[in-house]
Protein backbone atom coordinates (compact mmCIF):
# COMPACT_ATOMS: atom_id res chain seq x y z
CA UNK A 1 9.84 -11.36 10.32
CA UNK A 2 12.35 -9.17 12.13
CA UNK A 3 13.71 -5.96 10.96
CA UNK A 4 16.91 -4.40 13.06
CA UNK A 5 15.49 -6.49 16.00
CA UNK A 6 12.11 -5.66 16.04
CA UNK A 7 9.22 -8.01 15.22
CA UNK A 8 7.32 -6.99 12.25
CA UNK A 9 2.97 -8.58 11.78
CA UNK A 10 1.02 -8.50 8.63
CA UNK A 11 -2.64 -8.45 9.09
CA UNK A 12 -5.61 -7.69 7.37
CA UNK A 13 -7.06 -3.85 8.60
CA UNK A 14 -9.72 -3.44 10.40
CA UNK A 15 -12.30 -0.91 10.67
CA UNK A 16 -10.85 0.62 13.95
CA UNK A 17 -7.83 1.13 12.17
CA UNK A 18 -8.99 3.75 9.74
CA UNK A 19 -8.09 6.96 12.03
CA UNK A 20 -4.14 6.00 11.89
CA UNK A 21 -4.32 4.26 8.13
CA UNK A 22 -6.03 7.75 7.38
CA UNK A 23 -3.59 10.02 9.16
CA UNK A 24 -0.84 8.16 7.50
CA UNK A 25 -2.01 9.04 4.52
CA UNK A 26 -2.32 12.94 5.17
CA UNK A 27 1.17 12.50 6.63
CA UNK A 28 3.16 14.76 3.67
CA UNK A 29 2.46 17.26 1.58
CA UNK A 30 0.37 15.72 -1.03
CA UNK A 31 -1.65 13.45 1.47
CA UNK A 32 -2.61 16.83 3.43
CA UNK A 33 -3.97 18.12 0.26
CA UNK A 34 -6.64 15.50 -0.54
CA UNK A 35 -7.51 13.15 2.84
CA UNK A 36 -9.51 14.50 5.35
CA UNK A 37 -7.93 13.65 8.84
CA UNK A 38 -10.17 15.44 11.00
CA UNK A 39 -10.88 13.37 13.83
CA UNK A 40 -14.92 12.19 12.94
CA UNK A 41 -14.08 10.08 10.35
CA UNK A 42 -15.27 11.03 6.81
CA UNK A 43 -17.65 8.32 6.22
CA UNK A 44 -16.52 7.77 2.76
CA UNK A 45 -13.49 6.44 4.20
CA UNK A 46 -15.48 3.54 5.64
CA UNK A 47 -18.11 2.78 2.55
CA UNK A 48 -14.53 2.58 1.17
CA UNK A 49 -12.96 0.14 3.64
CA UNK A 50 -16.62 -2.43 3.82
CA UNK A 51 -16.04 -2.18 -0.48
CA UNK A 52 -12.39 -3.00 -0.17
CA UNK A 53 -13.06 -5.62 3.16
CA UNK A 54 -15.74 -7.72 1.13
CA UNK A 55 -14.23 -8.00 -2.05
CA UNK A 56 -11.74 -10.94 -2.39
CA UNK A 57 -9.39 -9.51 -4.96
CA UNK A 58 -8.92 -6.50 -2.57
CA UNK A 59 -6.64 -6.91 0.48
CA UNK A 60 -5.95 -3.61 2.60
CA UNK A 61 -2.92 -4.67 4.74
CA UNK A 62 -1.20 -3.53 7.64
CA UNK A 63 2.17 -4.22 9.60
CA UNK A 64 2.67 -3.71 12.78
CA UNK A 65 6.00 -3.67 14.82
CA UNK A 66 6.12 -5.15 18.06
CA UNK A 67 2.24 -4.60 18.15
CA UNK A 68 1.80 -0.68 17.19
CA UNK A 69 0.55 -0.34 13.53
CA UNK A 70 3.45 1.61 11.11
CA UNK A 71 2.36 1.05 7.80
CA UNK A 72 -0.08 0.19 5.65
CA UNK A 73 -0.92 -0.71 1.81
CA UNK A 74 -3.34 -2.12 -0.66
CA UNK A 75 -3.02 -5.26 -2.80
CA UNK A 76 -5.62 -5.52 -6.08
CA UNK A 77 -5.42 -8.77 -7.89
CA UNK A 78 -6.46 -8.25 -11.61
CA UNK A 79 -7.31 -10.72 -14.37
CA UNK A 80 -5.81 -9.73 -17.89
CA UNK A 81 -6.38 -10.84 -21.37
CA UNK A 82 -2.80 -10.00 -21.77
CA UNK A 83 -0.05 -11.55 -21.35
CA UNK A 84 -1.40 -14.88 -22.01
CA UNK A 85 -4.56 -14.43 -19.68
CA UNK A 86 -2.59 -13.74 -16.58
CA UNK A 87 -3.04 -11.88 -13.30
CA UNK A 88 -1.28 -8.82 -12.02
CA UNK A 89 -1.34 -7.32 -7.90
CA UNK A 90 -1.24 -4.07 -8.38
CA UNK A 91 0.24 -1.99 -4.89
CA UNK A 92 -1.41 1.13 -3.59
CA UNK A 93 -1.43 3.25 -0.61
CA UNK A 94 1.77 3.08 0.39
CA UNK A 95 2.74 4.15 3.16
CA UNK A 96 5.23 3.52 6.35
CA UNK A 97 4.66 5.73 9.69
CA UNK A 98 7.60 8.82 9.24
CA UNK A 99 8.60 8.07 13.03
CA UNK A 100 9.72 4.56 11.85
CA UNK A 101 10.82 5.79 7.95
CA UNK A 102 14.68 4.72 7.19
CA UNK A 103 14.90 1.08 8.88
CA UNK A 104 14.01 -0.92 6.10
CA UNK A 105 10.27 -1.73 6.44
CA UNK A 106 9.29 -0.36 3.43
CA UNK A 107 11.29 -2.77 1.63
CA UNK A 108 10.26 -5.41 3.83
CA UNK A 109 6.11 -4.63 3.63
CA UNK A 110 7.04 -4.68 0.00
CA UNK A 111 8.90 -7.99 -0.53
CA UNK A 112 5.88 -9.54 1.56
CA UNK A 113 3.27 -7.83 -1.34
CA UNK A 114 5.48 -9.63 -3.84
CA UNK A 115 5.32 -13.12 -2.56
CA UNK A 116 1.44 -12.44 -1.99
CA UNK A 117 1.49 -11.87 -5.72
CA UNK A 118 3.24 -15.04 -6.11
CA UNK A 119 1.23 -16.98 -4.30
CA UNK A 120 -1.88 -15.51 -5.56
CA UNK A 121 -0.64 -16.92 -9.39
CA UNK A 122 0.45 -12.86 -10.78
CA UNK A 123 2.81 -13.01 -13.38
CA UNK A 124 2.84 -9.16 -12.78
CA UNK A 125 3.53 -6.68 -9.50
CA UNK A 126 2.92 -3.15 -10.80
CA UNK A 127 2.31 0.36 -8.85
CA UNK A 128 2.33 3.83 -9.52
CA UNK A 129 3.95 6.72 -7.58
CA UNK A 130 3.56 10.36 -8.18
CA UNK A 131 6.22 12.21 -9.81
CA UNK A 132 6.36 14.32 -6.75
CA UNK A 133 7.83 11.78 -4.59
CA UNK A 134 11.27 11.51 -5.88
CA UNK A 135 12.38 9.74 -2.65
CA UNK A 136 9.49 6.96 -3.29
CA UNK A 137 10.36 6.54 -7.19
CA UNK A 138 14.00 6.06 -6.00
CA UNK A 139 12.61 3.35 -2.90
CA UNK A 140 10.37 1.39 -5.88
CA UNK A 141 13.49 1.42 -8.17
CA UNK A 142 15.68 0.00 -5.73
CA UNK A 143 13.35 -2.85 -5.18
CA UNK A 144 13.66 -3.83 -8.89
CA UNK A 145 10.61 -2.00 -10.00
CA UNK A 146 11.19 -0.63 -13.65
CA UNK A 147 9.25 3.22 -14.76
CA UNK A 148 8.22 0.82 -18.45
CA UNK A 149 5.13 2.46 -18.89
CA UNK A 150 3.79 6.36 -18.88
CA UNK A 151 0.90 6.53 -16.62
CA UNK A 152 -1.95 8.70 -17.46
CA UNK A 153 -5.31 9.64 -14.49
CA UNK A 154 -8.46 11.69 -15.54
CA UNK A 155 -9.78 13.08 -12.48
CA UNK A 156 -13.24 13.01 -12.01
């Protein structure tokens, strides 16, 4: 898929990924507060990864444009009772490089999620975003995506 002329590749991550998946997460404000960047990896970033690698209804995904890697997210396939016993994705870790922010791969890594929902039999595509990301509640609502339901986290 191309993107203002570039080429864009999905692929599954891979364990040597996890520096740049991590920085990109500490990349703003809220990221800085809670990963842990430092440059030996915190190994509870990959007992996280193996968990998310060997489970089937995980997928951690990256794209890469013309071969460097600029985003990154993570697809969760759920079973439900509701809705007639169906399956939802649910999208998490979000997140596009900032050098490459404004050229429409968000909206492209997204519309591939979708269609990997579709294929995968959801009847559902949900995600959450914090409140503190106007810019990113604004990107999910332009994609179609609807704020239906409060969202409520305990933190442990």
């Amino acid at each position: 898929m191309a993107v203002n002329d570039k080429q864009l590749t999905y692929r599954d991550a891979v364990e040597a990924d996890l520096p740049a998946l991590v920085a990109m997460l500490a990349e703003d404000a809220l990221g800085a507060g809670r990963e842990d960047p430092s440059t030996s990896l915190n190994p509870r970033y990959l007992e996280a990864f193996r968990q998310i690698d060997g489970d089937p209804n995980n997928a951690l995904t990256v794209v890469e444009e013309n071969g460097a890697l600029v985003g990154m997210l993570q697809l969760t396939f759920i079973p439900y009772l509701t809705h007639t016993g169906s399956r939802r994705c649910l999208i998490e870790g979000v997140r596009i490089h900032r050098e490459h922010r404004g050229r429409g791969l968000g909206s492209e890594f997204i519309r591939w999620a979708i269609e990997r929902a579709r294929e995968r039999g959801c009847a559902i595509v949900q995600l959450t975003s914090d409140k503190q990301r106007p810019d990113a509640l604004r990107f999910y609502e332009s994609l179609g995506f609807t704020a239906s339901h409060e969202g409520f986290k305990l933190r442990l």
